[in-house]
PDB file of N, CA and C in Angstrom:
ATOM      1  N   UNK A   1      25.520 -14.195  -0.341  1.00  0.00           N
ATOM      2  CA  UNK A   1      24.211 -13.629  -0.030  1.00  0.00           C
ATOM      3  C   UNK A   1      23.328 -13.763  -1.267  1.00  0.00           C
ATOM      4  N   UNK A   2      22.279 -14.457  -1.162  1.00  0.00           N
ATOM      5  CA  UNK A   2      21.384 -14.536  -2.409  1.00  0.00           C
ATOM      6  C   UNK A   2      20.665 -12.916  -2.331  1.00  0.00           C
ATOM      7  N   UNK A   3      19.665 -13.229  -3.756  1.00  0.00           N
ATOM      8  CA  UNK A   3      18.602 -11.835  -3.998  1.00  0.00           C
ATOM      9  C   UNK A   3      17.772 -11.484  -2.894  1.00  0.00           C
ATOM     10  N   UNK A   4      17.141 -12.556  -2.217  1.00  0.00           N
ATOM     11  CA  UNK A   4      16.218 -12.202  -1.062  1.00  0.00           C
ATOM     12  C   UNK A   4      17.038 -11.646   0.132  1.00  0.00           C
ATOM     13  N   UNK A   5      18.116 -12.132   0.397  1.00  0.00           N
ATOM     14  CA  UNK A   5      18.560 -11.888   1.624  1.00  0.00           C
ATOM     15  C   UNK A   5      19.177  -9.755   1.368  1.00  0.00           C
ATOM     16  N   UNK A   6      19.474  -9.780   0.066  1.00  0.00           N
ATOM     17  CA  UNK A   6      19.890  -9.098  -0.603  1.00  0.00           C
ATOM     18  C   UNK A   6      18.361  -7.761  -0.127  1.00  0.00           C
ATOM     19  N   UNK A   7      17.493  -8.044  -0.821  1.00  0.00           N
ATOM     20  CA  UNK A   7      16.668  -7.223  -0.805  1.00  0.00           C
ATOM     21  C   UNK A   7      15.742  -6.816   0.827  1.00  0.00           C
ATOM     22  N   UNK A   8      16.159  -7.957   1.649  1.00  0.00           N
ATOM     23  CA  UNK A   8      15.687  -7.525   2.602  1.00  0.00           C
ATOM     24  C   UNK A   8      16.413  -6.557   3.740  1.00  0.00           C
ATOM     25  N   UNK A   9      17.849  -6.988   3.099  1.00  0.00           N
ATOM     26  CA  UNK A   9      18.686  -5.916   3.533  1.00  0.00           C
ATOM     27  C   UNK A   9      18.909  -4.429   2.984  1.00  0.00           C
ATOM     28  N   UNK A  10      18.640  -4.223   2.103  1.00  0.00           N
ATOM     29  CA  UNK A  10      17.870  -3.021   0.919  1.00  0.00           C
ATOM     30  C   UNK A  10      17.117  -2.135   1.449  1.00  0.00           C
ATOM     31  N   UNK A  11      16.057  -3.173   2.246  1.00  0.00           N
ATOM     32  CA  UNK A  11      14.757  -2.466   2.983  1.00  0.00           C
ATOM     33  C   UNK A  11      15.087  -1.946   4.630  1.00  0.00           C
ATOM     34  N   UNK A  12      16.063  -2.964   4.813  1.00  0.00           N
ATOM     35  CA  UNK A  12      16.326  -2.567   6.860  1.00  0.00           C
ATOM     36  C   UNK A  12      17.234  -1.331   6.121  1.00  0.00           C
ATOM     37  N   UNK A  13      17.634  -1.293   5.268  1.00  0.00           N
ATOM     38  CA  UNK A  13      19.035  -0.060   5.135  1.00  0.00           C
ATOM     39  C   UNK A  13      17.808   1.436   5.203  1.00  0.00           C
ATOM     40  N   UNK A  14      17.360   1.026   3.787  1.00  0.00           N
ATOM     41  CA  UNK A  14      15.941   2.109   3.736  1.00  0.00           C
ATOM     42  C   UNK A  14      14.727   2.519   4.356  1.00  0.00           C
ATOM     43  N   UNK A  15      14.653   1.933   5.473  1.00  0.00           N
ATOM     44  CA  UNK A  15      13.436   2.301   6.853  1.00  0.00           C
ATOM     45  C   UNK A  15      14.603   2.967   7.791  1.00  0.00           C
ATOM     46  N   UNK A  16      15.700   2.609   7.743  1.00  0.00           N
ATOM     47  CA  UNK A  16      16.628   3.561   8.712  1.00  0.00           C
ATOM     48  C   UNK A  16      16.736   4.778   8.119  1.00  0.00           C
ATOM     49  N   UNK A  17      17.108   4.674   7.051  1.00  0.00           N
ATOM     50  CA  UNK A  17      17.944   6.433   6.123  1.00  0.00           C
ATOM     51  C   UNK A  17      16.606   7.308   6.353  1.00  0.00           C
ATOM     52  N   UNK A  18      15.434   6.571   5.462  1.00  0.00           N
ATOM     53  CA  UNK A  18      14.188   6.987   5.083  1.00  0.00           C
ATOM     54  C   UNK A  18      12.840   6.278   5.895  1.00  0.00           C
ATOM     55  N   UNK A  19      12.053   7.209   6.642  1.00  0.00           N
ATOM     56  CA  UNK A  19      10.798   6.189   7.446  1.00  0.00           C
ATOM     57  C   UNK A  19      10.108   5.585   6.142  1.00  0.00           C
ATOM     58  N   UNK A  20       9.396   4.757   6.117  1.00  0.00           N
ATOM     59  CA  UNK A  20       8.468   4.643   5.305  1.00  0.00           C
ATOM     60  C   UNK A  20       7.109   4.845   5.834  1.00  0.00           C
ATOM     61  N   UNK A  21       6.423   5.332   4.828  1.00  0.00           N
ATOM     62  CA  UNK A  21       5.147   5.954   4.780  1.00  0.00           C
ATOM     63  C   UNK A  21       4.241   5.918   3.954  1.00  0.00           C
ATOM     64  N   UNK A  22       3.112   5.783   4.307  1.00  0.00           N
ATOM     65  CA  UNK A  22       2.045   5.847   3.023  1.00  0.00           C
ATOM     66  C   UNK A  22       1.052   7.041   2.965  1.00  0.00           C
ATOM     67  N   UNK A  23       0.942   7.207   1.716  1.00  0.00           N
ATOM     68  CA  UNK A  23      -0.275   8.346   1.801  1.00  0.00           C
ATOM     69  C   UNK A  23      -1.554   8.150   1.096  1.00  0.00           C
ATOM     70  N   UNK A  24      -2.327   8.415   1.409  1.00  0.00           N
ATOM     71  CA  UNK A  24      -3.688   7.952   0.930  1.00  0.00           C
ATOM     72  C   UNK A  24      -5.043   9.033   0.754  1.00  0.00           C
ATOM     73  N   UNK A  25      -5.382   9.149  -1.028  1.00  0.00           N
ATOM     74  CA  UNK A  25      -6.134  10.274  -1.304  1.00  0.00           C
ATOM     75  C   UNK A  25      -7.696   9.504  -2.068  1.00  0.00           C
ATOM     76  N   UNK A  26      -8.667  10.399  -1.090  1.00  0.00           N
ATOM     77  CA  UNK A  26     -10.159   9.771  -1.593  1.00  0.00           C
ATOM     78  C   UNK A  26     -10.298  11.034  -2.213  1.00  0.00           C
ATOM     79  N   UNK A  27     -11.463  10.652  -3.430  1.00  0.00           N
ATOM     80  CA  UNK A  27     -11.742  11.916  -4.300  1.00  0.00           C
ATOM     81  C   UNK A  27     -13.059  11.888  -4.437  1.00  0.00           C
ATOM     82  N   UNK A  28     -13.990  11.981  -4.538  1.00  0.00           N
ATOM     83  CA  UNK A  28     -15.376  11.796  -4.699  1.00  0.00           C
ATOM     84  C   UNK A  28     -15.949  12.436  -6.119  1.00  0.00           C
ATOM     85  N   UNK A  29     -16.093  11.907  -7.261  1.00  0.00           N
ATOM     86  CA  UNK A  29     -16.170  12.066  -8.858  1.00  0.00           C
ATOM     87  C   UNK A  29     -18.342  12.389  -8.896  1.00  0.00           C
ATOM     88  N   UNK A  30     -18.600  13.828  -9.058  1.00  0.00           N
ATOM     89  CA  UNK A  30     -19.977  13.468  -8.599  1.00  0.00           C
ATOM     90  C   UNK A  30     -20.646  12.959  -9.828  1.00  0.00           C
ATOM     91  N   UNK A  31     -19.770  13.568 -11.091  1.00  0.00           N
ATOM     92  CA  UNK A  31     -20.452  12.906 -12.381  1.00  0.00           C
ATOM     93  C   UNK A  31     -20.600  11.273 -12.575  1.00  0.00           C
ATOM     94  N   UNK A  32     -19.535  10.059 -11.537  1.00  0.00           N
ATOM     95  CA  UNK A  32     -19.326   8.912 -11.845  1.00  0.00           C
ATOM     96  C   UNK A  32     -20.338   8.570 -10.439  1.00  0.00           C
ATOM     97  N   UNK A  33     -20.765   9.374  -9.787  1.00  0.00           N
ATOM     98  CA  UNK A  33     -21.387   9.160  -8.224  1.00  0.00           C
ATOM     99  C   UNK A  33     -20.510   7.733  -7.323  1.00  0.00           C
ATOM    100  N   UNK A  34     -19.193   8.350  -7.433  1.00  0.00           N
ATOM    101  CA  UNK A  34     -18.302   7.347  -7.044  1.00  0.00           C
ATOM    102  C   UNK A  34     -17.019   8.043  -6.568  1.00  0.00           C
ATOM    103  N   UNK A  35     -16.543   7.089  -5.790  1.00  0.00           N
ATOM    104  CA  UNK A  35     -15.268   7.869  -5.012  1.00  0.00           C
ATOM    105  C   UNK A  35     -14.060   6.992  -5.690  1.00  0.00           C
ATOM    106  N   UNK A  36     -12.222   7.550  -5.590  1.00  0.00           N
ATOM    107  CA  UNK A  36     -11.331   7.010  -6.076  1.00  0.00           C
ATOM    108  C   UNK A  36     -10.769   7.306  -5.341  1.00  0.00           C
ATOM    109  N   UNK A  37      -9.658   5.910  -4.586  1.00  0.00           N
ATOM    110  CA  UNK A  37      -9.384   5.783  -3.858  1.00  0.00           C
ATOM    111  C   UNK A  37      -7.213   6.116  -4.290  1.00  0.00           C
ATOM    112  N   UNK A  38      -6.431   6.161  -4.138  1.00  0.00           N
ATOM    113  CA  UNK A  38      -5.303   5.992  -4.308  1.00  0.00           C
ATOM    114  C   UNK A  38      -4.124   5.471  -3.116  1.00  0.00           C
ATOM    115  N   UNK A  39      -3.301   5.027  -3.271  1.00  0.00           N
ATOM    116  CA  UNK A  39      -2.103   5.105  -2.604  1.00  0.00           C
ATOM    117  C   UNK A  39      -0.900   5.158  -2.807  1.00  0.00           C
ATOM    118  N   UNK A  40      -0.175   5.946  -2.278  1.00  0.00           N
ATOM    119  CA  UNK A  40       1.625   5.712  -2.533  1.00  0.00           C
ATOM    120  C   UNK A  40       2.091   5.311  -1.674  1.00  0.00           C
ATOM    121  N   UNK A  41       3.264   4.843  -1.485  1.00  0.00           N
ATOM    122  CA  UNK A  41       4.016   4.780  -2.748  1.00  0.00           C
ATOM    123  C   UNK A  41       3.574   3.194  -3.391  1.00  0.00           C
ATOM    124  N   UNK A  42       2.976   2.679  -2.811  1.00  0.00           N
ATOM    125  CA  UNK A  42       2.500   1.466  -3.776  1.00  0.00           C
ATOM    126  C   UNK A  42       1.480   1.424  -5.363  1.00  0.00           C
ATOM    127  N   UNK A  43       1.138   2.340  -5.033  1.00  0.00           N
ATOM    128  CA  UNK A  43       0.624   3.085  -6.442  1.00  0.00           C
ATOM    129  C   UNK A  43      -0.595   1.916  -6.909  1.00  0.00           C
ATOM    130  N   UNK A  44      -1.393   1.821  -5.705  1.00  0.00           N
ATOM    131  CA  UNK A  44      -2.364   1.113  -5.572  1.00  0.00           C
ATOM    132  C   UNK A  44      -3.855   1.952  -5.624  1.00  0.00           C
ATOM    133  N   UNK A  45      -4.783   1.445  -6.799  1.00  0.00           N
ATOM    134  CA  UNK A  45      -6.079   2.454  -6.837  1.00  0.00           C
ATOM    135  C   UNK A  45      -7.145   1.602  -6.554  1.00  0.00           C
ATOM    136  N   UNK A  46      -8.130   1.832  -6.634  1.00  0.00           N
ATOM    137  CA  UNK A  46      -9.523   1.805  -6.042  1.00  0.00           C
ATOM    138  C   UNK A  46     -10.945   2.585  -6.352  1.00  0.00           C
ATOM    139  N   UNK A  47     -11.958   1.802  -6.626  1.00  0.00           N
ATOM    140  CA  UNK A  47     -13.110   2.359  -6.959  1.00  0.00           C
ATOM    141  C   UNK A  47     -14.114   2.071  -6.223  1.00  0.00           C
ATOM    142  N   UNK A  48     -15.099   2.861  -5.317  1.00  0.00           N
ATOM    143  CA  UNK A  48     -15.848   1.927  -4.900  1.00  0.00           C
ATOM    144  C   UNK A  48     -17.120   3.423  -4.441  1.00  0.00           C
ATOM    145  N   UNK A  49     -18.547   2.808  -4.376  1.00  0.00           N
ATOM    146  CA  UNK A  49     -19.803   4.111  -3.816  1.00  0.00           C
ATOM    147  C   UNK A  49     -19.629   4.387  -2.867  1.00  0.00           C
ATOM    148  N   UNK A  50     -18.748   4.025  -1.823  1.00  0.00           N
ATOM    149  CA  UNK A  50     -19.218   4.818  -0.455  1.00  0.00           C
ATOM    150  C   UNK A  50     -17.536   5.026  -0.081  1.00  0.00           C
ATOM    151  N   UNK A  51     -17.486   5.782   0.989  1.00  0.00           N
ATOM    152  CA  UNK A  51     -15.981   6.015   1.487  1.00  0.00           C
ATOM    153  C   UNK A  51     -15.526   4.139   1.910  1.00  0.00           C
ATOM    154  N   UNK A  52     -16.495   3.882   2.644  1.00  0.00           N
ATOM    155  CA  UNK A  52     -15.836   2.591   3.161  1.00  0.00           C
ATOM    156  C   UNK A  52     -15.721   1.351   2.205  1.00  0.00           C
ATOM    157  N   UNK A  53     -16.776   1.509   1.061  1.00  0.00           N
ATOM    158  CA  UNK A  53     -16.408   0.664   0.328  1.00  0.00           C
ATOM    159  C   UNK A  53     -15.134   0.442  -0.659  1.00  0.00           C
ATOM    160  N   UNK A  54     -14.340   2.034  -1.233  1.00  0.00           N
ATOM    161  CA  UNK A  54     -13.114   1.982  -1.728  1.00  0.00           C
ATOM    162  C   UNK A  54     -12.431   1.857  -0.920  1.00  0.00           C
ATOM    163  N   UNK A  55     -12.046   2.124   0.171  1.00  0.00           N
ATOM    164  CA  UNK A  55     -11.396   1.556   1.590  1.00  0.00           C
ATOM    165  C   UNK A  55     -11.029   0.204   1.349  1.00  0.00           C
ATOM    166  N   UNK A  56     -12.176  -1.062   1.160  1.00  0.00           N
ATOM    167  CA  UNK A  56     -11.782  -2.243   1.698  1.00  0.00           C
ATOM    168  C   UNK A  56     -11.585  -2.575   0.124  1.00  0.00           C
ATOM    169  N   UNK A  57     -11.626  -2.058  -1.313  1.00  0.00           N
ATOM    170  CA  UNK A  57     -11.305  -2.303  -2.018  1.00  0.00           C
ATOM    171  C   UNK A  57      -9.607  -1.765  -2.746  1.00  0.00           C
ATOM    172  N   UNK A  58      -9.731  -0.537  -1.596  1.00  0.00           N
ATOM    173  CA  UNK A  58      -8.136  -0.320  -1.796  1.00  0.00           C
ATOM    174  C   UNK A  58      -7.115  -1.074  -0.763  1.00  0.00           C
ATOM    175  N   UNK A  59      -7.386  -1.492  -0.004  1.00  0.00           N
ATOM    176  CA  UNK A  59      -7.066  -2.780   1.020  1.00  0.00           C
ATOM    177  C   UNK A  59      -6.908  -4.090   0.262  1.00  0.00           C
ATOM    178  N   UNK A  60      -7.892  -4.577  -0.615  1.00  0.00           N
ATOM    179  CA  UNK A  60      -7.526  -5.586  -1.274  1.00  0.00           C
ATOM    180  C   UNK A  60      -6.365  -5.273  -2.609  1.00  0.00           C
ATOM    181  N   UNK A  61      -6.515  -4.221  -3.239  1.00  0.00           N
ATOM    182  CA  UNK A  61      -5.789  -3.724  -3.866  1.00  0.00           C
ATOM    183  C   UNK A  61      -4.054  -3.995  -3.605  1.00  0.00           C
ATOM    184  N   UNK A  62      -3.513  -3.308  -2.434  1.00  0.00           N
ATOM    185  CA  UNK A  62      -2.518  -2.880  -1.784  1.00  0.00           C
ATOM    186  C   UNK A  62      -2.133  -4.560  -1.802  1.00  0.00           C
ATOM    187  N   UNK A  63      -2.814  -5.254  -1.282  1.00  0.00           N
ATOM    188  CA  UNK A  63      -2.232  -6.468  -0.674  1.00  0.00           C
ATOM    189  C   UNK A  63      -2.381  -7.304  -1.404  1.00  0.00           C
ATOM    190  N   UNK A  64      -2.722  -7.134  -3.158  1.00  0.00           N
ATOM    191  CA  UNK A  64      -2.538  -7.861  -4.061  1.00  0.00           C
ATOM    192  C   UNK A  64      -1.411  -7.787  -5.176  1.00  0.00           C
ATOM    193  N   UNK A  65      -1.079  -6.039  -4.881  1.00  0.00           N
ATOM    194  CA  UNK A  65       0.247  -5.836  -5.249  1.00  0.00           C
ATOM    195  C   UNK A  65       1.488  -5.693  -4.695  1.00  0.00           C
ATOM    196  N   UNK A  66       1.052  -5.803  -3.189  1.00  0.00           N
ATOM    197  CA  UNK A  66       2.587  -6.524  -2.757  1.00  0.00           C
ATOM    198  C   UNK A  66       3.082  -7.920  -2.630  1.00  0.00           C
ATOM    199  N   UNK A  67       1.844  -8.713  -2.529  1.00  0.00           N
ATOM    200  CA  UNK A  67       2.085  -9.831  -3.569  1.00  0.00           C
ATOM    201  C   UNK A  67       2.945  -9.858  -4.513  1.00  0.00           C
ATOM    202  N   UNK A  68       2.175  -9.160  -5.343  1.00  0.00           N
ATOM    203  CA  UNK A  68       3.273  -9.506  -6.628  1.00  0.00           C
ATOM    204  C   UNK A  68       4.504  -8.683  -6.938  1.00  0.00           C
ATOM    205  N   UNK A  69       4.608  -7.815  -6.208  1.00  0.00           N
ATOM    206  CA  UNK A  69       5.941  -7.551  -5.947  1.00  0.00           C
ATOM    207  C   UNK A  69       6.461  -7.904  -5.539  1.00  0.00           C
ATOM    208  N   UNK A  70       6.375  -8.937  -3.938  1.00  0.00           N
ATOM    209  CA  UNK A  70       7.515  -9.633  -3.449  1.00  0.00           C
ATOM    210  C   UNK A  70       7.755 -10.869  -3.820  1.00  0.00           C
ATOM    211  N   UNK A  71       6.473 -11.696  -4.787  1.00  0.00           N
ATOM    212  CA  UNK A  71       7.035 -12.769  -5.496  1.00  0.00           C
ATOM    213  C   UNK A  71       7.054 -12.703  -6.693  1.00  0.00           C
ATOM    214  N   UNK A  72       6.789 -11.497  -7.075  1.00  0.00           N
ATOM    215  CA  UNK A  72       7.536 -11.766  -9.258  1.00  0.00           C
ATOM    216  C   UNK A  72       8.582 -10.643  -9.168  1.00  0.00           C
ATOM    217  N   UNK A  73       9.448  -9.999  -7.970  1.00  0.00           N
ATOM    218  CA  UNK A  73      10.221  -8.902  -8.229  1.00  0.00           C
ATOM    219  C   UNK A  73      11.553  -9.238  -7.865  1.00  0.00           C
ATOM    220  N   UNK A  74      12.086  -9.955  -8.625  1.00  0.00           N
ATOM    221  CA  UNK A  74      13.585 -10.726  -7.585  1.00  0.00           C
ATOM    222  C   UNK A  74      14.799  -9.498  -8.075  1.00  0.00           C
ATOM    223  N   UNK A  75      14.437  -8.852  -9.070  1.00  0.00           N
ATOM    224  CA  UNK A  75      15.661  -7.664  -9.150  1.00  0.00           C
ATOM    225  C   UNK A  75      15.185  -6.526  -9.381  1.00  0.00           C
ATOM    226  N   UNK A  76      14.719  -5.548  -8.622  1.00  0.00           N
ATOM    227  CA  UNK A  76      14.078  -4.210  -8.719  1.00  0.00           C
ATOM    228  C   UNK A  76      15.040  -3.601  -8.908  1.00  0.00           C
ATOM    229  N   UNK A  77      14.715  -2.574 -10.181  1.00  0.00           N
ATOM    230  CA  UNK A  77      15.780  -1.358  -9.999  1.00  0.00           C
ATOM    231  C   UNK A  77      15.619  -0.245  -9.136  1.00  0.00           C
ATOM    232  N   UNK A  78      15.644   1.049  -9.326  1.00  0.00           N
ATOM    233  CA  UNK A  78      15.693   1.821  -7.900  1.00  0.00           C
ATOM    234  C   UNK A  78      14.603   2.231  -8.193  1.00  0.00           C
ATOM    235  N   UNK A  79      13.891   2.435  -9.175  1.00  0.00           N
ATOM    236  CA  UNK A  79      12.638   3.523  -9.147  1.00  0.00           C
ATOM    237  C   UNK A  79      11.620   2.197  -8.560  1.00  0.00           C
ATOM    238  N   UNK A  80      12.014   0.646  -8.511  1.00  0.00           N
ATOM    239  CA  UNK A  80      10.870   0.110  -7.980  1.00  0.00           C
ATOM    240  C   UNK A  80      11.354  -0.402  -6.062  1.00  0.00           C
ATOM    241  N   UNK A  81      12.369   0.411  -5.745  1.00  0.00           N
ATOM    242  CA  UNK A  81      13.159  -0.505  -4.488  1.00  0.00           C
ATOM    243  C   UNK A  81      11.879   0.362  -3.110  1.00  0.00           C
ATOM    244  N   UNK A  82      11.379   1.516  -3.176  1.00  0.00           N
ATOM    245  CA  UNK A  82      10.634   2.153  -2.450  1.00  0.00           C
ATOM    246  C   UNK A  82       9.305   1.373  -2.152  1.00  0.00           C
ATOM    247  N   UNK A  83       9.165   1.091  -3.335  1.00  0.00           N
ATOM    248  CA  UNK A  83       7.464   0.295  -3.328  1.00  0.00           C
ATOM    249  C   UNK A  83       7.637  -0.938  -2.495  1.00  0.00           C
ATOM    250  N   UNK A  84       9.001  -1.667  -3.042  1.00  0.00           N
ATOM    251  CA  UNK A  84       9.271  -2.588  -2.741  1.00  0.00           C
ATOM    252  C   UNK A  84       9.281  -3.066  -1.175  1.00  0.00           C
ATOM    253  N   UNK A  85      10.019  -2.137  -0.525  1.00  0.00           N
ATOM    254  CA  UNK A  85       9.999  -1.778   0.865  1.00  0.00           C
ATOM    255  C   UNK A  85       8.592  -1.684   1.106  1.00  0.00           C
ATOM    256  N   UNK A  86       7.930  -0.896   1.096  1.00  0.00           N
ATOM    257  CA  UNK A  86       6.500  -0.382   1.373  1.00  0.00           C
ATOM    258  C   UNK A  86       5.920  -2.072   1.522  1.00  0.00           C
ATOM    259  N   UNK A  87       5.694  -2.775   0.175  1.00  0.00           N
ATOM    260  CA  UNK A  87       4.964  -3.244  -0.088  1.00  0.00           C
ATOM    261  C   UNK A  87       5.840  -5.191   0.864  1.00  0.00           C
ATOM    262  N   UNK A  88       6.744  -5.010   1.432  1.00  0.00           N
ATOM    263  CA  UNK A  88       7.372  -5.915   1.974  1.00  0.00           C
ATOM    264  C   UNK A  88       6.447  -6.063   3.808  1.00  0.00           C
ATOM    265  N   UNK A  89       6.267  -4.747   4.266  1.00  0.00           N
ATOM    266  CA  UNK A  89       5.409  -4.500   5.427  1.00  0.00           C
ATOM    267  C   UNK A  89       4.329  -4.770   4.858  1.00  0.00           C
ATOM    268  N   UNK A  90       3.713  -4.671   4.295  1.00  0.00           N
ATOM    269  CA  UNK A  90       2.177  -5.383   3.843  1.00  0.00           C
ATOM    270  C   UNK A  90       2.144  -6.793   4.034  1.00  0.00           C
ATOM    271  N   UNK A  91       3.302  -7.084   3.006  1.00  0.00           N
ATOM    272  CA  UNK A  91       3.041  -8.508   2.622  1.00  0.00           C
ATOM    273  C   UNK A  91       3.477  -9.398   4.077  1.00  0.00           C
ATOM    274  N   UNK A  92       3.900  -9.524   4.711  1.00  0.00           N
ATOM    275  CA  UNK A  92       4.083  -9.716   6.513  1.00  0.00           C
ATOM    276  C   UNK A  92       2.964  -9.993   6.963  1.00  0.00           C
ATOM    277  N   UNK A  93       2.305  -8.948   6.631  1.00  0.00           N
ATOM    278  CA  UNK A  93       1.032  -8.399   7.953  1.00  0.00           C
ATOM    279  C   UNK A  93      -0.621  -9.167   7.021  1.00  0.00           C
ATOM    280  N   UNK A  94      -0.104  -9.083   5.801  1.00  0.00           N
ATOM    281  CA  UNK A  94      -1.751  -9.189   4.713  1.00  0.00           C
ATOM    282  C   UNK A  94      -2.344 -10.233   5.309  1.00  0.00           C
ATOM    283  N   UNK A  95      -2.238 -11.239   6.141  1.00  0.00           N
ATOM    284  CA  UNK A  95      -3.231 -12.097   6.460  1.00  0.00           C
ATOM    285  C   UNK A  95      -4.373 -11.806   7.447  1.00  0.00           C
ATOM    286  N   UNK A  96      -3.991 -10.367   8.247  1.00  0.00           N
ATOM    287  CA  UNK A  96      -4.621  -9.646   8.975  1.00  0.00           C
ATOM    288  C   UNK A  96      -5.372  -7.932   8.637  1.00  0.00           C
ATOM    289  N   UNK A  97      -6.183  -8.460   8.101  1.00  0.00           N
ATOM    290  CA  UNK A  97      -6.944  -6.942   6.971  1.00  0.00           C
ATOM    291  C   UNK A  97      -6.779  -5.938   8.525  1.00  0.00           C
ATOM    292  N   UNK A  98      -6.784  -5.853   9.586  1.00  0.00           N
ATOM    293  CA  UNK A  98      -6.908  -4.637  10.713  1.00  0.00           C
ATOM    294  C   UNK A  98      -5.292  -4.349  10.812  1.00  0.00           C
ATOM    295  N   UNK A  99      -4.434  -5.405  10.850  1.00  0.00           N
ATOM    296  CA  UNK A  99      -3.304  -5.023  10.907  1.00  0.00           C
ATOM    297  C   UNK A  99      -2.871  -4.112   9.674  1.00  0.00           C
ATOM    298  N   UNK A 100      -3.368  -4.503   8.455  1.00  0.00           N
ATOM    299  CA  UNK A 100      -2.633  -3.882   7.030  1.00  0.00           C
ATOM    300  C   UNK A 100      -3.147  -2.114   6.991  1.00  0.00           C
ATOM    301  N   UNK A 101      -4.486  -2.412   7.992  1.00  0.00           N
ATOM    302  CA  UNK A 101      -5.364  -0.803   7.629  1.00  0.00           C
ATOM    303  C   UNK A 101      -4.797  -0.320   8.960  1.00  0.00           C
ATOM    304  N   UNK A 102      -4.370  -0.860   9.654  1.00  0.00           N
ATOM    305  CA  UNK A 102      -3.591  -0.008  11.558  1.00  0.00           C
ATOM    306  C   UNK A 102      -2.184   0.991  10.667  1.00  0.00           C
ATOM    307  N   UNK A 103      -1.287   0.084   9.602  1.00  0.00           N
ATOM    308  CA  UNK A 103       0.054   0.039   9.191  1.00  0.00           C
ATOM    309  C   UNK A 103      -0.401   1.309   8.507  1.00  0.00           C
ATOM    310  N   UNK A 104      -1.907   1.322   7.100  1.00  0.00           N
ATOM    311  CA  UNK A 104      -1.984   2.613   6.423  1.00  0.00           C
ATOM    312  C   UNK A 104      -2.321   4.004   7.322  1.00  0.00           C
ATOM    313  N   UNK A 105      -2.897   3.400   8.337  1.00  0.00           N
ATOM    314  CA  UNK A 105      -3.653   4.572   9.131  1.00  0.00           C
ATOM    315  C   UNK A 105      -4.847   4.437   9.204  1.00  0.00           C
ATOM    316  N   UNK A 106      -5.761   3.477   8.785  1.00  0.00           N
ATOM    317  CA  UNK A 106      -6.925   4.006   8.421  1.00  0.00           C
ATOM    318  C   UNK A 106      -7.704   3.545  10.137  1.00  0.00           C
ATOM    319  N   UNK A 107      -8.502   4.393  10.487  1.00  0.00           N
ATOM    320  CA  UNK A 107      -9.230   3.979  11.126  1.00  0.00           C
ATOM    321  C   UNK A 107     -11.116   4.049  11.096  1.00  0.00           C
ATOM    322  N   UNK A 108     -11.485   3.536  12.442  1.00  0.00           N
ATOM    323  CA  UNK A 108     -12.957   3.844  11.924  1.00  0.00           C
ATOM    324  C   UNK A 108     -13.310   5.092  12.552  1.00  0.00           C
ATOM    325  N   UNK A 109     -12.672   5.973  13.160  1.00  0.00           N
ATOM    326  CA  UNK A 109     -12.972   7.621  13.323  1.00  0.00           C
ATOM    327  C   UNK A 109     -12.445   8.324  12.237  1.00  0.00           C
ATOM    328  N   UNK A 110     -12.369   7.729  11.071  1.00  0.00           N
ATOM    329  CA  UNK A 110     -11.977   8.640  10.131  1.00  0.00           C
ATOM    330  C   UNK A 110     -12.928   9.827  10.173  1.00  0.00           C
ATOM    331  N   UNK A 111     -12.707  11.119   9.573  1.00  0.00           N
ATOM    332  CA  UNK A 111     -13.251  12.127   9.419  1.00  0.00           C
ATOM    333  C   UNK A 111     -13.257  12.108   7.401  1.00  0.00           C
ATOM    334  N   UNK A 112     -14.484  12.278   6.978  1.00  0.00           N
ATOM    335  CA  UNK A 112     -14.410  12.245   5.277  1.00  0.00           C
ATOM    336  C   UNK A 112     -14.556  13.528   5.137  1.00  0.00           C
ATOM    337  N   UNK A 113     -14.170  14.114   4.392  1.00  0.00           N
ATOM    338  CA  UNK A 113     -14.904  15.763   3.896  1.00  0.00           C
ATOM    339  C   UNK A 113     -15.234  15.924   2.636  1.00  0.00           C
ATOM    340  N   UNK A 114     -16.056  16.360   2.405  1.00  0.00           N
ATOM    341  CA  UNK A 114     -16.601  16.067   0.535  1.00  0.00           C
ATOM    342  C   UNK A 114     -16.645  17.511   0.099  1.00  0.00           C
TER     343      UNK A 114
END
């Protein structure tokens, strides 16, 4: 069994034990008149003026670091095997920006509260 086959079996083991999930926190900074966007477990951030604009910049974000996690990460240790997972469902789906934001949750009835 090589590393890939290795790690993708890593991930079917760890969506069974553990769901995977993402969580996602907007903050609105009034001194920077700008919002910050975050996510876990990919530990993906974002800056952008309006709710929707850190949205599609934490969207590009997400799907630039599971990129490079699933092609510069051939031996994760455990504190990176979670992301890894996470960021393995992205990287699948990233050619479809509605599919990657269906997977976080995001929709366009979001509710913002400031």
């Amino acid at each position: 069994m090589d590393k890939n086959e290795l790690q993708k079996l890593l991930c079917i083991i760890s969506e069974q034990v553990e769901p995977v999930s993402f969580s996602t926190t907007i903050t609105y900074y009034q001194e920077d008149q700008g919002y910050l966007a975050r996510c876990f477990p990919i530990d993906a951030v974002a800056w952008g003026d309006t709710p929707e604009e850190v949205l599609e910049s934490l969207i590009d974000a997400i799907i630039e670091i599971s990129e490079t996690l699933i092609e510069n990460c051939p031996n994760p240790d455990e504190f990176l095997q979670k992301r890894l997972c996470c960021a393995q469902i992205i990287y699948k789906h990233r050619e479809s920006r509605d599919e990657v934001k269906s997977i976080l949750g995001f929709c366009k009835d979001a509710v913002y509260i400031s």
